[in-house]
Protein backbone atom coordinates (compact mmCIF):
# COMPACT_ATOMS: atom_id res chain seq x y z
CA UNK A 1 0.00 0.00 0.00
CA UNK A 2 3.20 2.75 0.89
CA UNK A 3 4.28 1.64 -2.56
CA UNK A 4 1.07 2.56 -4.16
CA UNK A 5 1.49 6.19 -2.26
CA UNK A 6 4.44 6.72 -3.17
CA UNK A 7 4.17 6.02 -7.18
CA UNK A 8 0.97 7.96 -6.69
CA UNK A 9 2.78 10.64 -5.23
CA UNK A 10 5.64 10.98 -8.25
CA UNK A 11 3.32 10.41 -10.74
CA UNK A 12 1.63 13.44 -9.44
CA UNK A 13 4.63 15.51 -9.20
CA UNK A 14 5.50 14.35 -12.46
CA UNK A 15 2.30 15.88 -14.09
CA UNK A 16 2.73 19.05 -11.82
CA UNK A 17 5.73 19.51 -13.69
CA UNK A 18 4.54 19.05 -17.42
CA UNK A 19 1.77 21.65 -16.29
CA UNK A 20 4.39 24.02 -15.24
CA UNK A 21 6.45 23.60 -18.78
CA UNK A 22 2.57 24.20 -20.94
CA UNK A 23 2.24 27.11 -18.79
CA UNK A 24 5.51 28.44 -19.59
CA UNK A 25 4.30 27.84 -23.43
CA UNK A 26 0.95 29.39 -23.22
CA UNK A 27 3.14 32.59 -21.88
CA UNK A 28 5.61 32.34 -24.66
CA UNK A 29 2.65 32.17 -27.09
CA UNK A 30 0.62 34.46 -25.77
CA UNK A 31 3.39 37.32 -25.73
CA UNK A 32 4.32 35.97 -29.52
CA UNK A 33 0.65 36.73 -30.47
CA UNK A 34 0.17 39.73 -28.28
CA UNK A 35 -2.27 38.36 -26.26
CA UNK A 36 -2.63 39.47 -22.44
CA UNK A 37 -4.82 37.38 -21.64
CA UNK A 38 -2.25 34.06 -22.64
CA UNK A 39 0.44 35.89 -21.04
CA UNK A 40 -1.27 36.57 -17.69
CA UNK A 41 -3.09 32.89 -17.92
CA UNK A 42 0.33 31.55 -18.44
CA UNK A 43 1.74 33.18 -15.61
CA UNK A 44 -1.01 32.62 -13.18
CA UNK A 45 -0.68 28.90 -13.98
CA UNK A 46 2.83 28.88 -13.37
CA UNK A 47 2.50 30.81 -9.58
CA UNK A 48 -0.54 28.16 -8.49
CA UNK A 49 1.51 25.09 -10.06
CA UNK A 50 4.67 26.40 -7.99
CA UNK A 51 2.05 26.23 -4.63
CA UNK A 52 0.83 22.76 -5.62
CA UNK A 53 4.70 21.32 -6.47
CA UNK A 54 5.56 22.53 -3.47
CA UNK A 55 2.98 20.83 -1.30
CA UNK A 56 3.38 17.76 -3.24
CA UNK A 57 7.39 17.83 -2.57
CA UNK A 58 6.37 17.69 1.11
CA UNK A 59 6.99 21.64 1.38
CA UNK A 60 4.79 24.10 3.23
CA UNK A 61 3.66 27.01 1.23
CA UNK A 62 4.77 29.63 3.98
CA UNK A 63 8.05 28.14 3.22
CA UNK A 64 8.13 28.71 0.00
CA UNK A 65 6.93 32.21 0.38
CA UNK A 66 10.08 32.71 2.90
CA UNK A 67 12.53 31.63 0.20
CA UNK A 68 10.79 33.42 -2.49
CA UNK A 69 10.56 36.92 -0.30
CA UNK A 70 14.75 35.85 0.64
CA UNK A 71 15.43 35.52 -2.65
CA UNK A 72 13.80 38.94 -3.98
CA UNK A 73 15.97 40.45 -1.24
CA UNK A 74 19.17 38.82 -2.73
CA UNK A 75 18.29 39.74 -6.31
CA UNK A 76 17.18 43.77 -5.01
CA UNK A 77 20.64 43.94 -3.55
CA UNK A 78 22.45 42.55 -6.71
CA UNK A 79 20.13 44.59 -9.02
CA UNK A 80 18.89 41.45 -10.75
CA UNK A 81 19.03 42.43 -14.29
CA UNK A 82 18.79 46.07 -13.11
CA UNK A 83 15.21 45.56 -12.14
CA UNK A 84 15.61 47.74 -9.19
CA UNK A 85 18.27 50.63 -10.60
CA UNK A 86 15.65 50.77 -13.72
CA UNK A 87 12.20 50.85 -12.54
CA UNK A 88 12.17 49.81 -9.04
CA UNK A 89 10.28 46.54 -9.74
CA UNK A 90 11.95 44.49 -6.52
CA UNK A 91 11.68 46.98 -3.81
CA UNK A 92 8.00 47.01 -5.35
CA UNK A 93 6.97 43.57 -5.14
CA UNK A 94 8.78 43.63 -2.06
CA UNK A 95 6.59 45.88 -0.36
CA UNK A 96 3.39 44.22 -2.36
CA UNK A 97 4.09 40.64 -1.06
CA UNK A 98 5.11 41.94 2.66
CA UNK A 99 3.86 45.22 3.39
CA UNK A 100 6.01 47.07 6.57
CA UNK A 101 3.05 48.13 8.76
């Protein structure tokens, strides 16, 4: 029966994944084609997919919110592509994702 779990429970990562790489598509088409509503379905799919692969790899979500908000800090004090210097899109989402009260 643990056997049966456990193939269950990589079979399910498994399609998790595939799910993530079609939503990665449906963005790349959708900003070929100029369509926002692709682009945004695309990404939304690949933010709720992240959640679910992360439950399924035995993750909490808060944790993965902790190493997404550490990470955003790394890449704001690198200048990530020069998101920050540029436009100011890190310290944004930043402050979007965990507002300072």
């Amino acid at each position: 029966m643990v056997e049966v779990d456990v193939i269950k429970g990589l079979k399910a990562i498994e399609e998790l994944k595939v799910e993530m790489l079609k939503a990665q598509w449906e963005f790349q088409e959708g900003s070929i084609h100029g369509s926002e509503g692709e682009m945004l379905q695309g990404l939304a799919d690949l933010v709720a997919l992240s959640y679910l692969l992360t439950r399924r790899m035995g993750f909490d979500y808060s944790r993965l919110d902790r190493t997404l908000l550490q990470r955003l800090e790394e890449w704001k004090e690198n200048d990530h592509h020069k998101l920050e210097t540029q436009w100011g899109d890190l310290g944004l989402l930043l402050s979007y994702l965990a507002p300072e009260d």
